[in-house]
Each structure stands twice: as C-alpha cells, then as structure tokens.
N, C-alpha and C. Protein backbone atom coordinates (compact mmCIF):
# COMPACT_ATOMS: atom_id res chain seq x y z
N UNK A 1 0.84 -1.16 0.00
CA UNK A 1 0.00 0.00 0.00
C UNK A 1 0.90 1.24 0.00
N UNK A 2 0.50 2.42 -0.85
CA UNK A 2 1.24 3.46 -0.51
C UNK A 2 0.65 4.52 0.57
N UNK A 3 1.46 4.72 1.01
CA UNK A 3 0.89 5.78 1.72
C UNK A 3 1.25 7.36 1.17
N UNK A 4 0.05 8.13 1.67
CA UNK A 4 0.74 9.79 0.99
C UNK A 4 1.03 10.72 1.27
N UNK A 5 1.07 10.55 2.82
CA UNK A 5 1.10 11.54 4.07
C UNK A 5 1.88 10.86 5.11
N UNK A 6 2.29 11.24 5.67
CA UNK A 6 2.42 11.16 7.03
C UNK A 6 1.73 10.98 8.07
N UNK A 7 1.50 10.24 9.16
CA UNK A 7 0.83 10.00 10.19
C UNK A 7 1.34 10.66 11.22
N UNK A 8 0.30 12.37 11.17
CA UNK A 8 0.29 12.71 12.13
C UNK A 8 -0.68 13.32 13.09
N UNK A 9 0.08 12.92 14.58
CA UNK A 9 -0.65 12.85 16.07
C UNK A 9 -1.51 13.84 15.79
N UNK A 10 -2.66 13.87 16.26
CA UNK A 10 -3.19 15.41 16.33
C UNK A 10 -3.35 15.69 18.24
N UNK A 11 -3.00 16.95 18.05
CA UNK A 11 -3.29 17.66 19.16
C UNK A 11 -3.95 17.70 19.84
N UNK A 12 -4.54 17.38 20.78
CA UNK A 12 -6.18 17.64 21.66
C UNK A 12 -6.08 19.16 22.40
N UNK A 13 -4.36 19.69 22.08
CA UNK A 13 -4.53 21.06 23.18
C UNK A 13 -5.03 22.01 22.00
N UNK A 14 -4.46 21.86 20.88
CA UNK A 14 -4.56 22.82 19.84
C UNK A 14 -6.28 22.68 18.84
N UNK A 15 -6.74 23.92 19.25
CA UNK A 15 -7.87 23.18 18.42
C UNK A 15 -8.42 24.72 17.07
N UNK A 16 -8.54 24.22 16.01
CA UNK A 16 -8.59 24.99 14.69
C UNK A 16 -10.08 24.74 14.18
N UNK A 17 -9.76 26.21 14.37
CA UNK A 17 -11.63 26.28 13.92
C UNK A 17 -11.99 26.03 12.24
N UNK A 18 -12.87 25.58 11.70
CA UNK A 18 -13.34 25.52 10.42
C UNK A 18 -12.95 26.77 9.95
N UNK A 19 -14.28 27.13 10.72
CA UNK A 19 -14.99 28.66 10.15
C UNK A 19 -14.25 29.89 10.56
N UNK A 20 -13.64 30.69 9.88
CA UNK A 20 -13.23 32.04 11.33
C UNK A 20 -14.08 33.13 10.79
N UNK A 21 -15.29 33.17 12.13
CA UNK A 21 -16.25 34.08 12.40
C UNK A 21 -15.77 35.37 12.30
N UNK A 22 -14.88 35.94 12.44
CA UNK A 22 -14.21 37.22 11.90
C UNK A 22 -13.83 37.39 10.95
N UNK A 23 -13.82 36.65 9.95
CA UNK A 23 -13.47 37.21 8.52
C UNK A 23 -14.99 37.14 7.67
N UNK A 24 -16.16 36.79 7.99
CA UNK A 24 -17.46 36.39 7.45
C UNK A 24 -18.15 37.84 7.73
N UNK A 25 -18.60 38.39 6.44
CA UNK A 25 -19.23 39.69 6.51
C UNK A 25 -20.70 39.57 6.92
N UNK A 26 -21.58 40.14 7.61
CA UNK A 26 -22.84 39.85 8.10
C UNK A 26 -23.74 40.71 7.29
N UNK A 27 -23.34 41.63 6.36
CA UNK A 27 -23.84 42.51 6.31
C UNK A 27 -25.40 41.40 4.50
N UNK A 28 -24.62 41.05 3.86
CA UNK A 28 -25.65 40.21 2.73
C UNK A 28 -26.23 38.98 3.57
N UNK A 29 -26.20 38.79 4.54
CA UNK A 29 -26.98 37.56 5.00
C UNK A 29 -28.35 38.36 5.76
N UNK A 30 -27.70 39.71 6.53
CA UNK A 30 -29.09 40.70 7.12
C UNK A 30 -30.17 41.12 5.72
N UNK A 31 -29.19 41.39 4.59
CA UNK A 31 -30.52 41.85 3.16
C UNK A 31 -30.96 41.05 3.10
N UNK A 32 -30.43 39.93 2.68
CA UNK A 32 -31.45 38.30 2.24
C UNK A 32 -32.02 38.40 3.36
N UNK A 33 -31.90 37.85 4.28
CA UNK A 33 -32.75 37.42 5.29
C UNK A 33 -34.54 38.41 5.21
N UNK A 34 -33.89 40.38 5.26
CA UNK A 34 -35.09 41.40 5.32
C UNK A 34 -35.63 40.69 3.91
N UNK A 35 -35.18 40.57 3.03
CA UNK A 35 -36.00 40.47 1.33
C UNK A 35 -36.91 39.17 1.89
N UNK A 36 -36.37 38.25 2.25
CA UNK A 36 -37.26 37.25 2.63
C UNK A 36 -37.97 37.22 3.19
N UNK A 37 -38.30 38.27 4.44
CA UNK A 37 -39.00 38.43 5.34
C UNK A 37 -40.12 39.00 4.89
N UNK A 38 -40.01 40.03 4.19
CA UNK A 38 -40.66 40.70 3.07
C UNK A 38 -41.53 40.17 2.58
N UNK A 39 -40.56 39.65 1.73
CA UNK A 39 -41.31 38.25 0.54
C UNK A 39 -42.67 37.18 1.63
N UNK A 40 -42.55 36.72 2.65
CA UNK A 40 -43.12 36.51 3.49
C UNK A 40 -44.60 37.05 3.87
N UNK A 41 -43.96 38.10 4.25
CA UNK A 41 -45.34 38.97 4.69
C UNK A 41 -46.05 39.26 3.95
N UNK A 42 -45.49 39.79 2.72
CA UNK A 42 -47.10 40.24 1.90
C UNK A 42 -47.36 39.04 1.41
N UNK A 43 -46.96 37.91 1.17
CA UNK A 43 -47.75 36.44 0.60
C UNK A 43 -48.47 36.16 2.17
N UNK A 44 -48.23 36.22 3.37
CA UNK A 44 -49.27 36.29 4.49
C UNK A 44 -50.30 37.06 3.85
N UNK A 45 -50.55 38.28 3.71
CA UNK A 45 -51.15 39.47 3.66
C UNK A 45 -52.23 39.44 2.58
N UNK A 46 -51.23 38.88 1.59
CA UNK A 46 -52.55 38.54 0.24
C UNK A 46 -53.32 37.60 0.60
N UNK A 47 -52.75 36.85 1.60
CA UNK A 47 -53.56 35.30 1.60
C UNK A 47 -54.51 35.56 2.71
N UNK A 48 -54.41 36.59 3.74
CA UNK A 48 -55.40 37.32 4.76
C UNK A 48 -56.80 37.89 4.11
N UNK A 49 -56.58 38.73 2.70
CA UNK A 49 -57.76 39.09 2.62
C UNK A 49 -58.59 38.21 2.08
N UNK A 50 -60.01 38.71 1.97
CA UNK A 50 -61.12 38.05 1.59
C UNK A 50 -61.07 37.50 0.31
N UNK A 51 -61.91 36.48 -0.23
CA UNK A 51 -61.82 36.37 -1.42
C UNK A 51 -62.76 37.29 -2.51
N UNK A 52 -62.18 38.08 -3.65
CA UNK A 52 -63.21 38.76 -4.11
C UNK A 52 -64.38 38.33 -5.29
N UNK A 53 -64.32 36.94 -5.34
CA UNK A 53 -65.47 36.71 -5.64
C UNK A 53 -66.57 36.08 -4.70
N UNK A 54 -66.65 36.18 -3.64
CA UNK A 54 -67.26 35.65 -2.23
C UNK A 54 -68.27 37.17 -2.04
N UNK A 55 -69.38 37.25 -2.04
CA UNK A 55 -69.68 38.64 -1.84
C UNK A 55 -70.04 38.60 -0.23
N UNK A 56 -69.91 39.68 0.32
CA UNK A 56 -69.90 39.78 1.52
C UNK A 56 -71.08 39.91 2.47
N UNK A 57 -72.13 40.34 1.58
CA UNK A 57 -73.71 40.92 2.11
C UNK A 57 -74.66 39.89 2.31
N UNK A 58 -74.11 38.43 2.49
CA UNK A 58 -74.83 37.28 2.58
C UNK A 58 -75.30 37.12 3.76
C-alpha cells in the first residue's frame, strides 16, 4: 500500500476552527434574510384578505 502523508498525532490542546467568524461579513446575510422576510409577509397578507369573488352581504 502506498501511503501519501504522514501519520500525524493530532493535538487535543490545539484546536482549529473551520470557520473564522471574523473574517465572514454579516452585512448580505441581514438583506437576504429582510427580502425574505418581506417576501413573506405580503404572501401572508394577500392570503389574509377576503376572497373577491365571495360577496360579503350574505
């Protein structure tokens, strides 16, 4: 078998994050999120009113 690396120990003191939360801008995840929210509410809103072929004076 070949091998292609080296076998090495890992650390349990040292620990490396995936993600580094300080370099990730927040600022396009707050627009998407409002557009969606948006998008949301008025499909609530349309779906709140009455239907207009239902007449109301029944």
């Amino acid at each position: 078998m070949i091998k292609t690396r080296k076998n090495v120990p890992i650390s349990l003191k040292q620990r490396t994050h995936i993600i580094n939360l300080e370099q990730i801008n927040l600022q396009p995840f707050i627009i998407v999120g409002l557009v969606i929210m948006v998008l949301i509410i008025s499909v609530l809103c349309v779906a709140a009113y009455p239907n207009s072929n239902v007449p109301m004076n029944i």
